[in-house]
Protein backbone atom coordinates (compact mmCIF):
# COMPACT_ATOMS: atom_id res chain seq x y z
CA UNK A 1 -5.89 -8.32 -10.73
CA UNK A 2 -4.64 -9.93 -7.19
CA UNK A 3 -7.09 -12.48 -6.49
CA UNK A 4 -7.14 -11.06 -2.85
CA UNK A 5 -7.47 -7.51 -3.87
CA UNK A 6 -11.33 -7.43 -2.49
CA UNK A 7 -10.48 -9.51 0.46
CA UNK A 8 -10.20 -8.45 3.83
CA UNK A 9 -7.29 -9.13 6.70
CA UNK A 10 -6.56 -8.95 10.28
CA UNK A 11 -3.13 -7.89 11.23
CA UNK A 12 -1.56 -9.33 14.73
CA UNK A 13 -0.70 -9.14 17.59
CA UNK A 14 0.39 -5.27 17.02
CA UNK A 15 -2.01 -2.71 17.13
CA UNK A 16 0.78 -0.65 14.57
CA UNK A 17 2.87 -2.78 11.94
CA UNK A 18 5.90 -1.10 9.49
CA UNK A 19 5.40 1.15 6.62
CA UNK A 20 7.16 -1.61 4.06
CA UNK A 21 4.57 -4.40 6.07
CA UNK A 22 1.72 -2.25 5.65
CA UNK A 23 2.24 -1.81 1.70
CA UNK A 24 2.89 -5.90 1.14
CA UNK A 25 -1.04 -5.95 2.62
CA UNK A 26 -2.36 -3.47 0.75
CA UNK A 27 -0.98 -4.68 -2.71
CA UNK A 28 -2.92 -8.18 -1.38
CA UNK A 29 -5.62 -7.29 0.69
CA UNK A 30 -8.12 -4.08 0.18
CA UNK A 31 -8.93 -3.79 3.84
CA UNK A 32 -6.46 -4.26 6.60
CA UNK A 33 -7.74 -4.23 10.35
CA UNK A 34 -5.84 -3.66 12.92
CA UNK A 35 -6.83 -3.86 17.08
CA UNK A 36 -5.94 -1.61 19.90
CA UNK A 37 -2.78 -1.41 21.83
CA UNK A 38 -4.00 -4.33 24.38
CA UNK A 39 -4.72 -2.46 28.02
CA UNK A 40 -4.78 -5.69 29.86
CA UNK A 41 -6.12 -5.23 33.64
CA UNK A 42 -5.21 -7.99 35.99
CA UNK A 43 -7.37 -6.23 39.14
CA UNK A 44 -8.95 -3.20 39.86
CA UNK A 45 -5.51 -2.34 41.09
CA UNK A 46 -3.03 -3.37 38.39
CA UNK A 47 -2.37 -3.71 34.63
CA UNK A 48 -1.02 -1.89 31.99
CA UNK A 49 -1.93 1.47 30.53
CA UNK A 50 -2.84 2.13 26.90
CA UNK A 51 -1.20 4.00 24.31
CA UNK A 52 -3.68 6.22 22.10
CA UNK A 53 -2.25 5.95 18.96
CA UNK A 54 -3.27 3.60 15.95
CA UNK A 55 -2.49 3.09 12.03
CA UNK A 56 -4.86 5.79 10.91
CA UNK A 57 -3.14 8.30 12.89
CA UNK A 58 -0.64 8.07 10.39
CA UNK A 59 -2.39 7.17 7.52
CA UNK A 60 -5.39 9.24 7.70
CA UNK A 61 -6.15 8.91 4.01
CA UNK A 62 -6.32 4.82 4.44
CA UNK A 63 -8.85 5.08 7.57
CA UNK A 64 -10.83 7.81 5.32
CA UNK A 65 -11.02 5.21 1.85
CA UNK A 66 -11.69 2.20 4.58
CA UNK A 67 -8.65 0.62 3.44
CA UNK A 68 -7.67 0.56 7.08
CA UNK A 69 -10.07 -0.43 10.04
CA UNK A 70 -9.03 0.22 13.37
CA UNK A 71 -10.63 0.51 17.06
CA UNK A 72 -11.34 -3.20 18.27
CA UNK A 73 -10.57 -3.12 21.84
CA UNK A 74 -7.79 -5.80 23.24
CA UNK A 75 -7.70 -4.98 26.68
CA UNK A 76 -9.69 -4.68 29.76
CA UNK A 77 -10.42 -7.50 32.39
CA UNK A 78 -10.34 -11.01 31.38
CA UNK A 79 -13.28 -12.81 31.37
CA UNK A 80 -13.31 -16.58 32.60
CA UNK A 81 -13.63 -18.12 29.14
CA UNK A 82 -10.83 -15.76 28.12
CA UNK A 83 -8.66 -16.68 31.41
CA UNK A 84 -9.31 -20.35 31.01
CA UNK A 85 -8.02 -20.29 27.29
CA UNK A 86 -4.79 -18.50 28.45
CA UNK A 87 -3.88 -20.48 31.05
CA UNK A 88 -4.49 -24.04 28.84
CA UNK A 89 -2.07 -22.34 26.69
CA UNK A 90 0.60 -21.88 29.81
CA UNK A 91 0.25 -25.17 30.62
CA UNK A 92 1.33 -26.29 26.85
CA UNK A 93 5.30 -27.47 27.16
CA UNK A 94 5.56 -26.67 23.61
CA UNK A 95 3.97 -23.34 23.65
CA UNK A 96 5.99 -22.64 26.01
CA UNK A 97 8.93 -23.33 25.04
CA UNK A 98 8.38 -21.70 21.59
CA UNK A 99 7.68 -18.49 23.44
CA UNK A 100 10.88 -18.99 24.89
CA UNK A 101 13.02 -19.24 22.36
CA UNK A 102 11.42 -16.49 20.69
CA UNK A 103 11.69 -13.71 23.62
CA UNK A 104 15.17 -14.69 24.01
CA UNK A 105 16.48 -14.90 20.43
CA UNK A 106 14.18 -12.48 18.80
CA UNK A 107 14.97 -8.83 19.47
CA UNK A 108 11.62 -7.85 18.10
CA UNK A 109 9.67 -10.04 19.63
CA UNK A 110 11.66 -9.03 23.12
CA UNK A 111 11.02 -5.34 22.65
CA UNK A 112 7.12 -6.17 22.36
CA UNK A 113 7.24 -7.29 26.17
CA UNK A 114 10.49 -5.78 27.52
CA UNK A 115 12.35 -2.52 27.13
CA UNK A 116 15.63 -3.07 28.10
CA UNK A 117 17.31 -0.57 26.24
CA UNK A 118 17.59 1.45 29.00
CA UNK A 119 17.35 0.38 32.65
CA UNK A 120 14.75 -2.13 33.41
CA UNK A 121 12.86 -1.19 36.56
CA UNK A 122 12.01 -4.63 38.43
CA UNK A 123 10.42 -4.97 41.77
CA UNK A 124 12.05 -1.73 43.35
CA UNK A 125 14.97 -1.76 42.07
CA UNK A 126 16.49 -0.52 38.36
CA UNK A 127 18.57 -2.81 36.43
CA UNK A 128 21.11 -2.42 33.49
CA UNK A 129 19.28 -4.03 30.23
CA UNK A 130 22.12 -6.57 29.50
CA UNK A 131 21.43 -7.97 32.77
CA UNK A 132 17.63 -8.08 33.03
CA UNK A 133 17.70 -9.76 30.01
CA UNK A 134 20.16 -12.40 31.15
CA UNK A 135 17.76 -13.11 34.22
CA UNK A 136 14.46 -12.80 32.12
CA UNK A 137 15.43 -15.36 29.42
CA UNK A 138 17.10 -17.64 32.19
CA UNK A 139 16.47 -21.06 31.20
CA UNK A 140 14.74 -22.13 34.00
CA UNK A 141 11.83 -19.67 33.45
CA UNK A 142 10.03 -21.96 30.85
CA UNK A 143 9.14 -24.47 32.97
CA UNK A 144 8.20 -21.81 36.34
CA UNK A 145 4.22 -22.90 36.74
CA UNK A 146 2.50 -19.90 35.47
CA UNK A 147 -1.80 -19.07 35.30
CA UNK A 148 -3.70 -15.87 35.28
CA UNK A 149 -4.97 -16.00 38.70
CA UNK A 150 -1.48 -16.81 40.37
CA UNK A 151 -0.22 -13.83 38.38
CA UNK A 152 -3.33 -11.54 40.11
CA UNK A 153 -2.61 -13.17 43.27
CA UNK A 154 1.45 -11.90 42.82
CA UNK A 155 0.10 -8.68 41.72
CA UNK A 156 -1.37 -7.76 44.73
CA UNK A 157 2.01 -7.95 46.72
CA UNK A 158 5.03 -6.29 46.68
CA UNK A 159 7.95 -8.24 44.95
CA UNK A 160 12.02 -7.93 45.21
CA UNK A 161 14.31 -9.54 43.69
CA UNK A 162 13.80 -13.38 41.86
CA UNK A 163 10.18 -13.14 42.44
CA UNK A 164 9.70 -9.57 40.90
CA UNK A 165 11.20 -11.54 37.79
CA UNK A 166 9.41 -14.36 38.25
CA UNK A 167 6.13 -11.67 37.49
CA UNK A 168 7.65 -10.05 34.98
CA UNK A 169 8.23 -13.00 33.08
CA UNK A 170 4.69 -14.81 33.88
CA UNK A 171 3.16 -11.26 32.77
CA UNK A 172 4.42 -11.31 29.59
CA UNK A 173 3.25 -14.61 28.92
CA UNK A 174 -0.18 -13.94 29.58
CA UNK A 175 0.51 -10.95 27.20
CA UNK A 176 1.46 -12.78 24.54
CA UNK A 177 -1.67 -15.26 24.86
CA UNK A 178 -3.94 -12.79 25.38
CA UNK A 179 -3.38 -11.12 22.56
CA UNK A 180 -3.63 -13.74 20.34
CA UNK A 181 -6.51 -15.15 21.70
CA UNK A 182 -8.37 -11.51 21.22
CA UNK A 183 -6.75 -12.13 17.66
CA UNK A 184 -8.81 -15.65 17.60
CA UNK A 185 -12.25 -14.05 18.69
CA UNK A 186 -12.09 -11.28 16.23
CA UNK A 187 -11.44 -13.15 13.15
CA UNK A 188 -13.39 -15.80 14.37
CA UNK A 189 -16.66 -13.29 15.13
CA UNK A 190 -14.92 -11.28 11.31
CA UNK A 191 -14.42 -14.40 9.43
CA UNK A 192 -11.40 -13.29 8.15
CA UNK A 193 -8.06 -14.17 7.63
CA UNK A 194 -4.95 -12.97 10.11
CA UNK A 195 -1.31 -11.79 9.20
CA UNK A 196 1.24 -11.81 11.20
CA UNK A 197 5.46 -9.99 10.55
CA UNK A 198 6.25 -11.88 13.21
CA UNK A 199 7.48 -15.65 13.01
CA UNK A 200 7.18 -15.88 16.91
CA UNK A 201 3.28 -15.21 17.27
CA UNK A 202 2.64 -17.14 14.09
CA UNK A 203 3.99 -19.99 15.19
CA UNK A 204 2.20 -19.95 18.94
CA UNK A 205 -0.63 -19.40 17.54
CA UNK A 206 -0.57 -22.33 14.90
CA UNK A 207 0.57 -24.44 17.79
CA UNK A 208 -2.76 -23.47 19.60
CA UNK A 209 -4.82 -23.27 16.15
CA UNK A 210 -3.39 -27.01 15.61
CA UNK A 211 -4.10 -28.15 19.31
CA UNK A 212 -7.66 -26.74 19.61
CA UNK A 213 -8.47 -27.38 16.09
CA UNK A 214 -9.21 -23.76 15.27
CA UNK A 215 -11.03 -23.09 12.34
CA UNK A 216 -8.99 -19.83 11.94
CA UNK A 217 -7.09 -18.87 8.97
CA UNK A 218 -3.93 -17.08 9.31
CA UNK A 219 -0.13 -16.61 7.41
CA UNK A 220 3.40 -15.51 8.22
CA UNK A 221 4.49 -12.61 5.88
CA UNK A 222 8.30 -12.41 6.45
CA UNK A 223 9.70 -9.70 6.72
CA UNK A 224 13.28 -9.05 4.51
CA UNK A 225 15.64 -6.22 4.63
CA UNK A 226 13.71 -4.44 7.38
């Protein structure tokens, strides 16, 4: 018998992963648990909105058996511990530069943040998809000073133009942090391991695992042919 067949995993950053991902953890692990789509509120006036569904929607049998566990919240204001840890992360040249390279040559890690397969609403104005991304990914973005409370301070206004990009771009990087570091407080409080499909979040948060020296245990399972 797998060694890990009575162990238990967390999967991130997704609160969903594939069908071919899902059965690769469950011929490993017996329990996968998964968060909530992250409803991140920067004020009482702005954020994002949450999506309903989770894994056990589809796999109702899986939630019934406790082979899946869902329903840990991700979203929410950020505390100041919580703030603090994203913006250290921001800060990190490497970190972000990893997140760069990732949003801009990773379709799947793109279409986590952005959709730009249709057109891309920005500031007040809608934009073609080819062309947001050219502007989102433009190089000079990964240096652009960026911390939670100058993105709550840009929320409150009304932006056009470079500095509705600017926003868009600082957004998802708080994103991207944010959910990793719910990831690092729930296996932390869990004491289990993490998985992630994607190379992208693996490797930020190793970089910030490494940096803090996290005592968090977490893989990469690649994903092939899918």
């Amino acid at each position: 018998m797998n060694s890990h067949r009575e162990s238990q995993v967390f999967f991130y950053p997704f609160h969903l992963c594939h069908e071919r991902t899902l059965q690769h953890l469950l011929a490993e692990y017996h329990t996968i648990h998964f968060m909530d789509y992250m409803a991140l509120r920067l004020t009482e006036m702005s954020g994002m909105t949450a999506f309903p569904d989770r894994m056990g929607d589809t796999y109702p049998e899986l939630l019934a058996s406790g082979r899946i566990v869902q329903g840990y919240p991700a979203g929410g204001p950020l505390d100041a511990v919580m703030a603090a840890d994203i913006d250290r992360d921001l800060r990190d040249a490497s970190w972000r530069d990893i997140f760069h390279q990732a949003l801009r040559d990773d379709r799947r890690f793109l279409r986590g943040l952005f959709d730009l397969s249709h057109g891309f609403v920005v500031g007040d104005a809608t934009v073609p998809g080819p062309a947001a991304f050219l502007r989102l990914t433009a190089e000079e973005r990964r240096q652009n000073p960026a911390s939670v409370e100058k993105l709550r301070h840009q929320s409150r206004s009304r932006l056009r133009a470079e500095a509705a990009y600017e926003f868009e771009y600082a957004f998802a990087l708080v994103k991207t942090s944010a959910v990793l570091r719910h990831t690092i407080r729930l296996c932390t409080t869990l004491d289990i391991e993490a998985v992630t499909d994607s190379e992208g979040h693996y490797r930020l948060l190793e970089l910030t695992r490494r940096r803090e020296t996290l005592p968090i245990r977490h893989r990469h399972l690649p994903r092939t042919g899918y």
